[in-house]
PDB file of N, CA and C in Angstrom:
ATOM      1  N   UNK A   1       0.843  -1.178   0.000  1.00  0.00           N
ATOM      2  CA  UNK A   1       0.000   0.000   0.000  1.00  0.00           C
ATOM      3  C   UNK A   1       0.887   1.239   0.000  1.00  0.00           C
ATOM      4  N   UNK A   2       0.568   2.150  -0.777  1.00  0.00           N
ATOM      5  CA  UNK A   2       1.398   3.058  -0.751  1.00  0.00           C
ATOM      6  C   UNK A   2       0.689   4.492  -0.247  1.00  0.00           C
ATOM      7  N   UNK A   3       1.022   4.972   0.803  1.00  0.00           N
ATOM      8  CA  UNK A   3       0.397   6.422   1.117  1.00  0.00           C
ATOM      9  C   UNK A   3       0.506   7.660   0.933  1.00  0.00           C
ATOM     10  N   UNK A   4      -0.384   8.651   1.270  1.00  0.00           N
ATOM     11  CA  UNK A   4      -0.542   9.635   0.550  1.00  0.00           C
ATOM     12  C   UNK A   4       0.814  10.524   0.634  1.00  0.00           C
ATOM     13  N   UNK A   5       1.409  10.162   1.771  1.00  0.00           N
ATOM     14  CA  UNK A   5       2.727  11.212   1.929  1.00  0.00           C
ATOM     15  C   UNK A   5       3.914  10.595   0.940  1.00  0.00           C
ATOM     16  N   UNK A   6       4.038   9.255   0.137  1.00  0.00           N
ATOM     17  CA  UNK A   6       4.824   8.365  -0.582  1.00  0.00           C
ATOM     18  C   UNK A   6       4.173   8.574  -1.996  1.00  0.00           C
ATOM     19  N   UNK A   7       3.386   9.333  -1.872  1.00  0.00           N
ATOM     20  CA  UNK A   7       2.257   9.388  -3.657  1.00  0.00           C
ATOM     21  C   UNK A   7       3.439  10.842  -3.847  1.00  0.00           C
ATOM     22  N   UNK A   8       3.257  11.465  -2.479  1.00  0.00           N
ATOM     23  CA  UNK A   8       3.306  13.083  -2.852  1.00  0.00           C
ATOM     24  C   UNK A   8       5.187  13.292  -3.222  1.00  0.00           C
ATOM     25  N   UNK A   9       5.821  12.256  -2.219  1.00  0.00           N
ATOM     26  CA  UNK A   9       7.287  12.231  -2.736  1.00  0.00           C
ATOM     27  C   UNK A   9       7.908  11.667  -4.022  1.00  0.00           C
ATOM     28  N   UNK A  10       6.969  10.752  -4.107  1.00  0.00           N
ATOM     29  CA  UNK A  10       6.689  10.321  -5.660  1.00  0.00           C
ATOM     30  C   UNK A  10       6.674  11.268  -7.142  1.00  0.00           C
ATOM     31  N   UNK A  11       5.366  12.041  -6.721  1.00  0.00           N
ATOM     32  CA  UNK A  11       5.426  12.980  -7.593  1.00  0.00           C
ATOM     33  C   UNK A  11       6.385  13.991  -8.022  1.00  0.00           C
ATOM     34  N   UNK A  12       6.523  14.408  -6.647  1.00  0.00           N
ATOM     35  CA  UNK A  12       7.864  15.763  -6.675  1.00  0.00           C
ATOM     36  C   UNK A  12       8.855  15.082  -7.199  1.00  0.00           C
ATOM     37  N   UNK A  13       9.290  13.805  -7.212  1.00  0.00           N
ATOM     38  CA  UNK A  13      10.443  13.361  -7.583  1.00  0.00           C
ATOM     39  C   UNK A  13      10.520  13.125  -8.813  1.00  0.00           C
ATOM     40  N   UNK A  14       9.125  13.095  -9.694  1.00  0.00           N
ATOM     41  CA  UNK A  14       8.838  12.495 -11.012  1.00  0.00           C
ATOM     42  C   UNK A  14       8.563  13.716 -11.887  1.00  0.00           C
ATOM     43  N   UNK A  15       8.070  14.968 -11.423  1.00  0.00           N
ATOM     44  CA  UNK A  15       7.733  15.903 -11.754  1.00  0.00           C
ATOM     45  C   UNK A  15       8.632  17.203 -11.423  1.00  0.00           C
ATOM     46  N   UNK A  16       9.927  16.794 -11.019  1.00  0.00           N
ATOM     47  CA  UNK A  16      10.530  18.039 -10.317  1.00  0.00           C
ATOM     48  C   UNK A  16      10.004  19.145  -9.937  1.00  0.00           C
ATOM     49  N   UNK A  17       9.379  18.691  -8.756  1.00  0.00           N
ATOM     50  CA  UNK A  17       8.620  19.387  -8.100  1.00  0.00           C
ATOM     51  C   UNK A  17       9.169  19.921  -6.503  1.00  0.00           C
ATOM     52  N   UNK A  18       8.746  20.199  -5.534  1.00  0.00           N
ATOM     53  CA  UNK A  18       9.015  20.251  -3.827  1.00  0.00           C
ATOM     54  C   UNK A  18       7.694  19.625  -3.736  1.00  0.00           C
ATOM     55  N   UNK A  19       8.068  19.003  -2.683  1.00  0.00           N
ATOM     56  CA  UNK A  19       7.167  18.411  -1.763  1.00  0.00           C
ATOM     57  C   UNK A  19       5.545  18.993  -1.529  1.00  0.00           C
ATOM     58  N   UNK A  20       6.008  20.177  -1.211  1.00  0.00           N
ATOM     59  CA  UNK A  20       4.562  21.250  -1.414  1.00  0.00           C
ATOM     60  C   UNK A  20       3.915  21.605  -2.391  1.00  0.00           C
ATOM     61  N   UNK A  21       4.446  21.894  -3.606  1.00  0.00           N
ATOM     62  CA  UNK A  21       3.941  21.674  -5.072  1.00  0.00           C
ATOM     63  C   UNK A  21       3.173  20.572  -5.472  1.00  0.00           C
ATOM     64  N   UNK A  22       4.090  19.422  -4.769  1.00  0.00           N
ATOM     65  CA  UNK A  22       3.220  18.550  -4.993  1.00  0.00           C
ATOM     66  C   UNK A  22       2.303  17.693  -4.909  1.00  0.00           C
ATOM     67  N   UNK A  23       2.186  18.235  -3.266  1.00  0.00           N
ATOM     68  CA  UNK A  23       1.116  17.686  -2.526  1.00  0.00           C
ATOM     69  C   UNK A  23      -0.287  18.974  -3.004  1.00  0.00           C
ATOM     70  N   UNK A  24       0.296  20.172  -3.260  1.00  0.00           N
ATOM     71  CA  UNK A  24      -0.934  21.090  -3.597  1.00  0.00           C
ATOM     72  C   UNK A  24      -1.314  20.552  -5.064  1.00  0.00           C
ATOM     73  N   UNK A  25      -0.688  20.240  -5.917  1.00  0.00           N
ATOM     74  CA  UNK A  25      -0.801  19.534  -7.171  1.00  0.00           C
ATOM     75  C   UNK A  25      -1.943  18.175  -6.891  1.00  0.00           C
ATOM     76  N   UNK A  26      -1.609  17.338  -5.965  1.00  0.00           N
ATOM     77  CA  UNK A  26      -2.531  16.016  -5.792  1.00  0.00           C
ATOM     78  C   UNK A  26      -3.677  16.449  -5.194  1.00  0.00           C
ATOM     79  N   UNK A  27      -4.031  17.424  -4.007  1.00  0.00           N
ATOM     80  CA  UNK A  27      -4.985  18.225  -3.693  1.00  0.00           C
ATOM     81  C   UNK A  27      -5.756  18.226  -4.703  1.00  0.00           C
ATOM     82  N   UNK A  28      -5.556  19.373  -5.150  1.00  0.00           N
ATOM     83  CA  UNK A  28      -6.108  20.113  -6.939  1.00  0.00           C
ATOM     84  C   UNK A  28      -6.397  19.194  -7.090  1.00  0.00           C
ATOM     85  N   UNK A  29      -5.985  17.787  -7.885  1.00  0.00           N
ATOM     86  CA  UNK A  29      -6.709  16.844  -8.578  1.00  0.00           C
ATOM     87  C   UNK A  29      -7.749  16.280  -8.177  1.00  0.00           C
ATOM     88  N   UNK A  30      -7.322  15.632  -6.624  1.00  0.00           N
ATOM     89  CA  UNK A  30      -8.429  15.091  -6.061  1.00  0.00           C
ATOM     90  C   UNK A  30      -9.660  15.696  -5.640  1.00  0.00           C
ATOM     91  N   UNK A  31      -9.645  17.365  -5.641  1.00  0.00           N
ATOM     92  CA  UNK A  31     -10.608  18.297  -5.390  1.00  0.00           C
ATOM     93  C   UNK A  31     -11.439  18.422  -6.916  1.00  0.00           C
ATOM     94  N   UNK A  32     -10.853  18.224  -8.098  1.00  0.00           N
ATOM     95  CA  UNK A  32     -11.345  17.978  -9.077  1.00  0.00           C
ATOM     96  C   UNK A  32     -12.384  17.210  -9.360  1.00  0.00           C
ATOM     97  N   UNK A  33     -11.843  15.691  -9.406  1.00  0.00           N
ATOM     98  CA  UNK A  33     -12.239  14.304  -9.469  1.00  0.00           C
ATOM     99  C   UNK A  33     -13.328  14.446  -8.607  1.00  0.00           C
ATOM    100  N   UNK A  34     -13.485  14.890  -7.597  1.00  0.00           N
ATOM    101  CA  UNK A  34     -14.332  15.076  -6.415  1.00  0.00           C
ATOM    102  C   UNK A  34     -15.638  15.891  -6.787  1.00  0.00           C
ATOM    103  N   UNK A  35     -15.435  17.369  -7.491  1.00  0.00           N
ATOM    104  CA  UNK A  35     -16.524  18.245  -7.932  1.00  0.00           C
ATOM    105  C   UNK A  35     -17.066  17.706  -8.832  1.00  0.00           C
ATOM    106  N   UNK A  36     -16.554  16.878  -9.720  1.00  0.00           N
ATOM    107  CA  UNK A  36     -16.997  16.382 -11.297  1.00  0.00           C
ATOM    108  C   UNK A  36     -18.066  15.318 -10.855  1.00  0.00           C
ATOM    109  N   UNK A  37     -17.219  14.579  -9.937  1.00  0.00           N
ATOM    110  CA  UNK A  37     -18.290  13.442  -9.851  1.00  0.00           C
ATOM    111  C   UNK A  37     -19.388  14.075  -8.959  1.00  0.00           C
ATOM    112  N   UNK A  38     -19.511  15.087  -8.119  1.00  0.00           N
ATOM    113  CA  UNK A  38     -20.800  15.485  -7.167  1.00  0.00           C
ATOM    114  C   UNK A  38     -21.564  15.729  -8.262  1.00  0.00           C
ATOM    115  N   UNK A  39     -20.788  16.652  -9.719  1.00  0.00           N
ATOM    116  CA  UNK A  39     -21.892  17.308 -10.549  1.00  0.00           C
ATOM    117  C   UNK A  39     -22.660  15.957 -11.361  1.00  0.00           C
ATOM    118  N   UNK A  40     -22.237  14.417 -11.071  1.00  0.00           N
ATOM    119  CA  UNK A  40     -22.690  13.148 -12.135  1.00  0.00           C
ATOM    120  C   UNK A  40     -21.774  13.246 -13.677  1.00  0.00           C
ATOM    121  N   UNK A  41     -20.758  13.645 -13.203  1.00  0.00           N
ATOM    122  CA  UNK A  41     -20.283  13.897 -14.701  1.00  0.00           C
ATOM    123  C   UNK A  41     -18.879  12.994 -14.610  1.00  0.00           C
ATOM    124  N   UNK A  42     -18.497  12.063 -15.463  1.00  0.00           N
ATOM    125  CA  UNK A  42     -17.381  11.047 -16.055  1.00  0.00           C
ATOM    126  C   UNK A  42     -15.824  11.719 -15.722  1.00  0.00           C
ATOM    127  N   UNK A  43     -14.905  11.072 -15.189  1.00  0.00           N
ATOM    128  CA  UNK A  43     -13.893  12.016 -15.191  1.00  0.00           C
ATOM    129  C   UNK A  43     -12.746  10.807 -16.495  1.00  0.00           C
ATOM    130  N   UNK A  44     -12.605  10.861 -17.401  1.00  0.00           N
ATOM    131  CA  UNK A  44     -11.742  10.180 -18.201  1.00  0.00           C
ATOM    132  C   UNK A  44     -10.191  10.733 -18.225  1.00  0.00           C
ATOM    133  N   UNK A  45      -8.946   9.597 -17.765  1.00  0.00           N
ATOM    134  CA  UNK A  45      -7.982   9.616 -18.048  1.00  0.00           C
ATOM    135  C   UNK A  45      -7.232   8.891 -19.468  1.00  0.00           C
ATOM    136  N   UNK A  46      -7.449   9.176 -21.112  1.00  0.00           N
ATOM    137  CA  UNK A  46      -7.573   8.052 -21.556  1.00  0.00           C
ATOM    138  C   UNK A  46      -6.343   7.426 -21.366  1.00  0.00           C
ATOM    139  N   UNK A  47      -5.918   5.821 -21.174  1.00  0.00           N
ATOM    140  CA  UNK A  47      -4.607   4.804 -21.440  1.00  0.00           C
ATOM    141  C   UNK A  47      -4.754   4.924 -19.680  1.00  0.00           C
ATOM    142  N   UNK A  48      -5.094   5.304 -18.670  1.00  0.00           N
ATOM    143  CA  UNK A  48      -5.213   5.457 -17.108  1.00  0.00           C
ATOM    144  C   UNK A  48      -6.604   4.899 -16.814  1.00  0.00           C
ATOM    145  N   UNK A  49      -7.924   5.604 -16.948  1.00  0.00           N
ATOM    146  CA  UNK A  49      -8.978   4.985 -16.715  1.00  0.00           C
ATOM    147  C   UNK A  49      -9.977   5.582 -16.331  1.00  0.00           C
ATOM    148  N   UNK A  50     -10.866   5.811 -15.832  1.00  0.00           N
ATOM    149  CA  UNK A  50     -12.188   6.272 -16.183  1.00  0.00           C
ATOM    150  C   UNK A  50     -12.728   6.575 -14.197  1.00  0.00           C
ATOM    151  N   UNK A  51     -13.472   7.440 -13.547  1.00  0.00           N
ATOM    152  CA  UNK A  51     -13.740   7.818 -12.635  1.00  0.00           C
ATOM    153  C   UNK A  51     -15.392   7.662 -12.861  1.00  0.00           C
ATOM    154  N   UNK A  52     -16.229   6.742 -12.572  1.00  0.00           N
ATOM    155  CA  UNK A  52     -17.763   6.911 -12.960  1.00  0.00           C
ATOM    156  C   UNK A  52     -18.570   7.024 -11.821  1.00  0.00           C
ATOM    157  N   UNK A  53     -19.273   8.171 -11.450  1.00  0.00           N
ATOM    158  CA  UNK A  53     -20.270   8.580 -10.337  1.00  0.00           C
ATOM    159  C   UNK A  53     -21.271   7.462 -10.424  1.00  0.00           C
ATOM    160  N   UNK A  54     -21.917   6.793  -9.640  1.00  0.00           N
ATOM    161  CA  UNK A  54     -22.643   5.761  -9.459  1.00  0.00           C
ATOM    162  C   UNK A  54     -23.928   5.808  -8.629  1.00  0.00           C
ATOM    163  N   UNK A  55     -25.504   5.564  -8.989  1.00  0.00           N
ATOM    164  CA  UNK A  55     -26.417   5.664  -8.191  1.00  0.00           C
ATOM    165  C   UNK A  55     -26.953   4.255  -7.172  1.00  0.00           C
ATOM    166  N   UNK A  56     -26.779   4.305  -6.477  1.00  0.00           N
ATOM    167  CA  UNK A  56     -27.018   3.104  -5.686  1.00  0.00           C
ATOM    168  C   UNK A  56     -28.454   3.134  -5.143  1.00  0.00           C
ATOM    169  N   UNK A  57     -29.214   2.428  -5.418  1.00  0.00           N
ATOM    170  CA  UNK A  57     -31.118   2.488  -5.244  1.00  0.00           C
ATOM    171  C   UNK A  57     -31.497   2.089  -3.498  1.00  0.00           C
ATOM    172  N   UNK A  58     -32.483   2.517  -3.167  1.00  0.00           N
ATOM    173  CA  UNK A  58     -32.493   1.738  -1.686  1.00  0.00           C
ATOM    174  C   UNK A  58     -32.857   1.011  -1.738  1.00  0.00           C
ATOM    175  N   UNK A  59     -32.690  -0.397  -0.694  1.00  0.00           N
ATOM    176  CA  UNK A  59     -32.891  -1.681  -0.782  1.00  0.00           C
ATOM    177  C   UNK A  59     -33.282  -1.977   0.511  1.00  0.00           C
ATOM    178  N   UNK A  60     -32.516  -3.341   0.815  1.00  0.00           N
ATOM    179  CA  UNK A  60     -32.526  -4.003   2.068  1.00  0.00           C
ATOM    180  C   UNK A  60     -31.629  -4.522   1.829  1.00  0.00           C
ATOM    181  N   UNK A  61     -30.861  -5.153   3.109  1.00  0.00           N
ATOM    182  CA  UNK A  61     -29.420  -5.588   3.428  1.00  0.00           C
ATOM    183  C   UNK A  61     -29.563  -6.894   4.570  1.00  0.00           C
ATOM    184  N   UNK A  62     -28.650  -7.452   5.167  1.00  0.00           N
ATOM    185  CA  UNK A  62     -28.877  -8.600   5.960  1.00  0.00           C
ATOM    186  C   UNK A  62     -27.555  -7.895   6.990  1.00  0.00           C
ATOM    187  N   UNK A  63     -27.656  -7.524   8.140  1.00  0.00           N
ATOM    188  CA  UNK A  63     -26.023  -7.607   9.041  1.00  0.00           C
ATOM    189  C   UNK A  63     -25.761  -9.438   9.029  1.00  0.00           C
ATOM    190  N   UNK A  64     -24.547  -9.409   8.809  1.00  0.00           N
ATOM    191  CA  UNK A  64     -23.871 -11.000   8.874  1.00  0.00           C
ATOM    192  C   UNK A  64     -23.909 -11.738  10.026  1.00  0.00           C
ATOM    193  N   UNK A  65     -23.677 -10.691  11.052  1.00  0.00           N
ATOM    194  CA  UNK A  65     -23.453 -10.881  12.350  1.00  0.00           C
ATOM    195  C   UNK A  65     -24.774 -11.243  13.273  1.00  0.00           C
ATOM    196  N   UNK A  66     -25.842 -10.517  12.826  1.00  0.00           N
ATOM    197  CA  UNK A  66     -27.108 -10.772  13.726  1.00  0.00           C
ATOM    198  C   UNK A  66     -28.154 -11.223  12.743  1.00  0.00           C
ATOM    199  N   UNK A  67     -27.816 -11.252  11.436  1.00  0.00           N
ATOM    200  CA  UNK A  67     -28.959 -12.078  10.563  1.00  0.00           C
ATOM    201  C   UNK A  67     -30.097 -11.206   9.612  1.00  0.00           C
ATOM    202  N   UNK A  68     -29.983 -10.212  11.133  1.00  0.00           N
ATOM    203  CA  UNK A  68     -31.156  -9.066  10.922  1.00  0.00           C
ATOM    204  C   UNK A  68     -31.240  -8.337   9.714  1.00  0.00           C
ATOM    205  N   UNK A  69     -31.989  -8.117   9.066  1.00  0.00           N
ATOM    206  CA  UNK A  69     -32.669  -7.889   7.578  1.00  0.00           C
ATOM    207  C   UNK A  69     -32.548  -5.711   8.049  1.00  0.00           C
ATOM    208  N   UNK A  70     -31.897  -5.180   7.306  1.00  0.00           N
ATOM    209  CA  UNK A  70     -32.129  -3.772   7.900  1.00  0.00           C
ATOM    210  C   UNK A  70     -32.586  -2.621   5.919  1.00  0.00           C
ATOM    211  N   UNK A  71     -32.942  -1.519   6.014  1.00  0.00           N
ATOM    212  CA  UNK A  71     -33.229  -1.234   5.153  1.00  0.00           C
ATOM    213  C   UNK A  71     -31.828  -0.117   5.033  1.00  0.00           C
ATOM    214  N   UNK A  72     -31.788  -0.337   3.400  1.00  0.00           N
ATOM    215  CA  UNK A  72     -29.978   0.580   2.911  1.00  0.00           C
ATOM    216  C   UNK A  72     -30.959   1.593   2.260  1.00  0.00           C
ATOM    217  N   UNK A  73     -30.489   3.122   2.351  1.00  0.00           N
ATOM    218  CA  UNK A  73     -30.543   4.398   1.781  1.00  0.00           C
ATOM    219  C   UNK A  73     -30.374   4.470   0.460  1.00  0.00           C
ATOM    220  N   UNK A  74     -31.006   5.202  -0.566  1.00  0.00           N
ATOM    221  CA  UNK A  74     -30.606   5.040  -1.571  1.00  0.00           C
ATOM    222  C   UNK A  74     -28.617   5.773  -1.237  1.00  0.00           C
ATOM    223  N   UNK A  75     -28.071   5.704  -2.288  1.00  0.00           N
ATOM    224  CA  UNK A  75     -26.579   6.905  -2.015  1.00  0.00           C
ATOM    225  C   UNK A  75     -26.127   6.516  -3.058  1.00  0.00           C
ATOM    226  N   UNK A  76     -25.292   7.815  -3.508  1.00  0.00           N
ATOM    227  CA  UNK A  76     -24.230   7.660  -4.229  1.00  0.00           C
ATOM    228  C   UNK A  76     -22.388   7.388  -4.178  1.00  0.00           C
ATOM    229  N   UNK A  77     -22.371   6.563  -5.593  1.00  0.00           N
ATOM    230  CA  UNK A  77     -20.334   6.412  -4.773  1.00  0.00           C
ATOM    231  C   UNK A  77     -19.712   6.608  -6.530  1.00  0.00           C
ATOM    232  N   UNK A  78     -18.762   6.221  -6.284  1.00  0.00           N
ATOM    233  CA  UNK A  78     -17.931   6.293  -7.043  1.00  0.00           C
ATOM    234  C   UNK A  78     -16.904   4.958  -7.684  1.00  0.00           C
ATOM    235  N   UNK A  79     -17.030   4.849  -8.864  1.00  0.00           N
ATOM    236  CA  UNK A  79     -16.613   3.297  -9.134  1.00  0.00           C
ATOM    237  C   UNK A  79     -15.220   3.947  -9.992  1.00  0.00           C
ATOM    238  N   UNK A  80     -14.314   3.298 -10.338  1.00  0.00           N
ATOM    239  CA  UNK A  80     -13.420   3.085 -11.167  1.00  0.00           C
ATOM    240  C   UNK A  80     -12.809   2.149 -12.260  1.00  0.00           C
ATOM    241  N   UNK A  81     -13.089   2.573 -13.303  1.00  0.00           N
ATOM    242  CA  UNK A  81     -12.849   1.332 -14.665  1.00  0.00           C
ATOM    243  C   UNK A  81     -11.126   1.216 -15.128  1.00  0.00           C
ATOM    244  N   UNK A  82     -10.439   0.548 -14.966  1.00  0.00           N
ATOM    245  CA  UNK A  82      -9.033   0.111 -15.745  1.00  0.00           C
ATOM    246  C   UNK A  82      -9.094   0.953 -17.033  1.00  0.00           C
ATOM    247  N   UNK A  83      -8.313   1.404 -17.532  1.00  0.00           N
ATOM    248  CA  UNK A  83      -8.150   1.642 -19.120  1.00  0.00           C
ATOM    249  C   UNK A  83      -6.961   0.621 -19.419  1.00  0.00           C
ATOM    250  N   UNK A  84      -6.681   0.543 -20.759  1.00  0.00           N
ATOM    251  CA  UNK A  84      -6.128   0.003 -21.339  1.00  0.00           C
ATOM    252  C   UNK A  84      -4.787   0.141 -20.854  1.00  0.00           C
ATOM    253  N   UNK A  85      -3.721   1.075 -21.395  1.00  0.00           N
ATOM    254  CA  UNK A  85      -2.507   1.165 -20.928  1.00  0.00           C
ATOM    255  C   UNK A  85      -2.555   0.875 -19.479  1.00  0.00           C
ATOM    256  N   UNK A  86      -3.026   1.098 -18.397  1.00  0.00           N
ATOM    257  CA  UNK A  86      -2.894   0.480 -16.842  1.00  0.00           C
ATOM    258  C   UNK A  86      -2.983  -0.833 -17.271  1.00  0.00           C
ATOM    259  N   UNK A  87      -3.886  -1.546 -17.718  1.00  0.00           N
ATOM    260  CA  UNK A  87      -4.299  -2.586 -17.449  1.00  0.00           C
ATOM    261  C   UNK A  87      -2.651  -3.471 -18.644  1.00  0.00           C
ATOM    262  N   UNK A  88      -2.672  -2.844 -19.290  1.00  0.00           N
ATOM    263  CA  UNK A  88      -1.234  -3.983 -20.025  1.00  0.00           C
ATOM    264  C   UNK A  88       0.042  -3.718 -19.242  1.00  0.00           C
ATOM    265  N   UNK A  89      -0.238  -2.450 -18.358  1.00  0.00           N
ATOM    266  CA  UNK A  89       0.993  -2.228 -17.711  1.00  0.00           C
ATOM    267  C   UNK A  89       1.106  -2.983 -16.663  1.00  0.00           C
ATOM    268  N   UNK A  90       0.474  -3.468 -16.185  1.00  0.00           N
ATOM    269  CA  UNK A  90      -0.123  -4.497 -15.008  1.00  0.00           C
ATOM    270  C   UNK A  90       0.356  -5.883 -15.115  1.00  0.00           C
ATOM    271  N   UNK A  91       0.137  -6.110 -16.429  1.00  0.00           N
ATOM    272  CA  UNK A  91      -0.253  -7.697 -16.936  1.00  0.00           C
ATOM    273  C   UNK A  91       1.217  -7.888 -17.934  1.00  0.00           C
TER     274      UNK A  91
END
């Protein structure tokens, strides 16, 4: 697992950046990715991969633990699709 303070030394190091550049740089993005999807709108990286806002309907659920049948909220999340170049870079 790699964390957010190892993303941000990462970057600066890849981007000749400082540390602060580039943690305000990953900010920015993720504040991005973040508004786009509140507005329901696709965030595409193409050859990286795809950010898709997702509606989740209300239902019913089971806890594992007590059996008990409880009712889920509708809500929204956020899914993520592979693109191509990740995915051969991977494999």
């Amino acid at each position: 697992m790699t964390t957010k303070a190892e993303l941000v030394a990462s970057i600066a190091d890849k981007a000749g950046l400082n540390k602060t550049q580039a943690k305000d740089a990953l900010e920015a993005f993720t504040a991005s990715v973040t508004e786009s999807l509140k507005k329901g709108q696709e965030v595409r990286l193409v050859g990286f991969g795809s950010f898709v806002p997702v509606k989740r309907a209300a239902g019913t659920a089971r806890n594992p633990r007590t059996g008990e049948t409880v009712k889920r909220a509708a809500s929204k999340t956020a899914r993520f699709r592979v693109g191509e170049g990740l995915k051969n870079a991977l494999n």
